[in-house]
C-alpha atoms as a PDB file:
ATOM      1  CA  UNK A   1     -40.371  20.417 -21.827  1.00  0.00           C
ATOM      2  CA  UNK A   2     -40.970  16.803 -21.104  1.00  0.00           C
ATOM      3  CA  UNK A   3     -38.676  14.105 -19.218  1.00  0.00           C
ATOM      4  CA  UNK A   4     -37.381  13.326 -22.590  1.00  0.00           C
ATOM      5  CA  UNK A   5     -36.721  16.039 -24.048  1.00  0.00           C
ATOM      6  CA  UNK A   6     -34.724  17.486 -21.084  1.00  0.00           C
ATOM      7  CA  UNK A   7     -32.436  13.985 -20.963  1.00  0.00           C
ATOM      8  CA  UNK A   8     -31.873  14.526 -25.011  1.00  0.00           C
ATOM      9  CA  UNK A   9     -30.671  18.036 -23.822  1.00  0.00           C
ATOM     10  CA  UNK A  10     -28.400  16.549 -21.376  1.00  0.00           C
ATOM     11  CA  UNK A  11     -27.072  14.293 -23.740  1.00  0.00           C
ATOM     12  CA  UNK A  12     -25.984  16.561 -26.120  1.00  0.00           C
ATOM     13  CA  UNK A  13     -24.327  18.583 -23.596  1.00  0.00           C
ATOM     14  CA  UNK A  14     -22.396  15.808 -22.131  1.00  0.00           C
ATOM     15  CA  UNK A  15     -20.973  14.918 -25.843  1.00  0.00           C
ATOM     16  CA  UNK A  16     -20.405  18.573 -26.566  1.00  0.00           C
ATOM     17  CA  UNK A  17     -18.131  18.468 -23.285  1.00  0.00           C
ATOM     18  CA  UNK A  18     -16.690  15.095 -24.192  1.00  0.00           C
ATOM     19  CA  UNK A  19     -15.804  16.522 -27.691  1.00  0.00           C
ATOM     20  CA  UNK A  20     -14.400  19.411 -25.725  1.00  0.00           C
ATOM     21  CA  UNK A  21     -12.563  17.647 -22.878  1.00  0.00           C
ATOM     22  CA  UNK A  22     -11.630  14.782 -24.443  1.00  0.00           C
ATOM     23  CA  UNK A  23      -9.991  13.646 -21.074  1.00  0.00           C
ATOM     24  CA  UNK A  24     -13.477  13.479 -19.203  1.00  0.00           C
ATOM     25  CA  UNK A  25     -14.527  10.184 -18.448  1.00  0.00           C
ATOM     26  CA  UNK A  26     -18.022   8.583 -18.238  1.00  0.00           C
ATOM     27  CA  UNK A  27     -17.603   8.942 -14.785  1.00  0.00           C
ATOM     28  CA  UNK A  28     -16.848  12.425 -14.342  1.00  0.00           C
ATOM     29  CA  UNK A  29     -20.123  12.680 -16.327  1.00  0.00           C
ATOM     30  CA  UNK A  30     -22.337  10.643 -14.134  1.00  0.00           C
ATOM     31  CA  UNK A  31     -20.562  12.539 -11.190  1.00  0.00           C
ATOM     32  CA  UNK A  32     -22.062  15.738 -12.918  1.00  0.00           C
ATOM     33  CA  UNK A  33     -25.321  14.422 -12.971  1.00  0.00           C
ATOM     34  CA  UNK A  34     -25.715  13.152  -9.589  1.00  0.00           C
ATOM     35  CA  UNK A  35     -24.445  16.772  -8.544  1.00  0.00           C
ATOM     36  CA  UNK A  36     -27.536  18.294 -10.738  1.00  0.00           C
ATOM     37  CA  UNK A  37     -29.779  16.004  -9.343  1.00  0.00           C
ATOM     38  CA  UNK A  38     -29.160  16.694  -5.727  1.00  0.00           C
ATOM     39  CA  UNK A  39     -29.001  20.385  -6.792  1.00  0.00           C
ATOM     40  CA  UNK A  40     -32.615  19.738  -8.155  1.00  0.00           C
ATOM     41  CA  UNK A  41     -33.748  17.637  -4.426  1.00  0.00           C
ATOM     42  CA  UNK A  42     -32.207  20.564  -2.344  1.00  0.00           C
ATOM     43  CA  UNK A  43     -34.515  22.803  -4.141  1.00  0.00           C
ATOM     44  CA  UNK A  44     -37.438  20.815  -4.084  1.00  0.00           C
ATOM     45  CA  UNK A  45     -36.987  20.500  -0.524  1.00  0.00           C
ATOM     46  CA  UNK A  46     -36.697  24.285   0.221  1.00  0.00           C
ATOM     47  CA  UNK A  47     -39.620  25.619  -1.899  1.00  0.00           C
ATOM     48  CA  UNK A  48     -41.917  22.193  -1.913  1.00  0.00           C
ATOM     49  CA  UNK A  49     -42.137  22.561  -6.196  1.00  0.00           C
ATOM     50  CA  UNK A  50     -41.978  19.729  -8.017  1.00  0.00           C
ATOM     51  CA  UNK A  51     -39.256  17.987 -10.245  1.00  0.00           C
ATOM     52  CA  UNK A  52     -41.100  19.389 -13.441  1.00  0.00           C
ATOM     53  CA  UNK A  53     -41.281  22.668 -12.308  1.00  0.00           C
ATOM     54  CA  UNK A  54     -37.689  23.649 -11.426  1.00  0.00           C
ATOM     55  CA  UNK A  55     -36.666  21.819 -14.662  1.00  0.00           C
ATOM     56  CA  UNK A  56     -39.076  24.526 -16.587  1.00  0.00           C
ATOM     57  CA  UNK A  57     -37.890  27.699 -14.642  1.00  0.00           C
ATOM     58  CA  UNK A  58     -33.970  26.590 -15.502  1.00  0.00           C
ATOM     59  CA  UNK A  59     -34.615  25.784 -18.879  1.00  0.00           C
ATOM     60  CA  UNK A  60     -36.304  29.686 -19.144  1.00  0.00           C
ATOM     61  CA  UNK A  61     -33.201  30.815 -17.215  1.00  0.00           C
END
């Protein structure tokens, strides 16, 4: 899975949560983001693999 097609993913999960919580707002969505995003640097950090790589082995998950 490419860049792309992992931010499409994203996407539709943040609508599908906005549909679902109708009360979240942009910003609790971009707070959920940074949140995955420092999840994804603290395990770069620890285990030296790169972005691409964790992306792949959560998407198998």
């Amino acid at each position: 899975m490419n860049t792309t097609q992992l931010e499409g993913k994203w996407k539709q999960v943040k609508g599908e949560f906005k549909q679902k919580y109708g009360d979240l707002t942009d910003d609790d969505v971009t707070y959920a983001e940074g949140k995955f995003d420092e999840m994804i640097g603290k395990i770069q950090e620890k285990t030296g693999k790169k972005r691409e790589e964790i992306e792949k082995e959560i998407e198998n998950l």
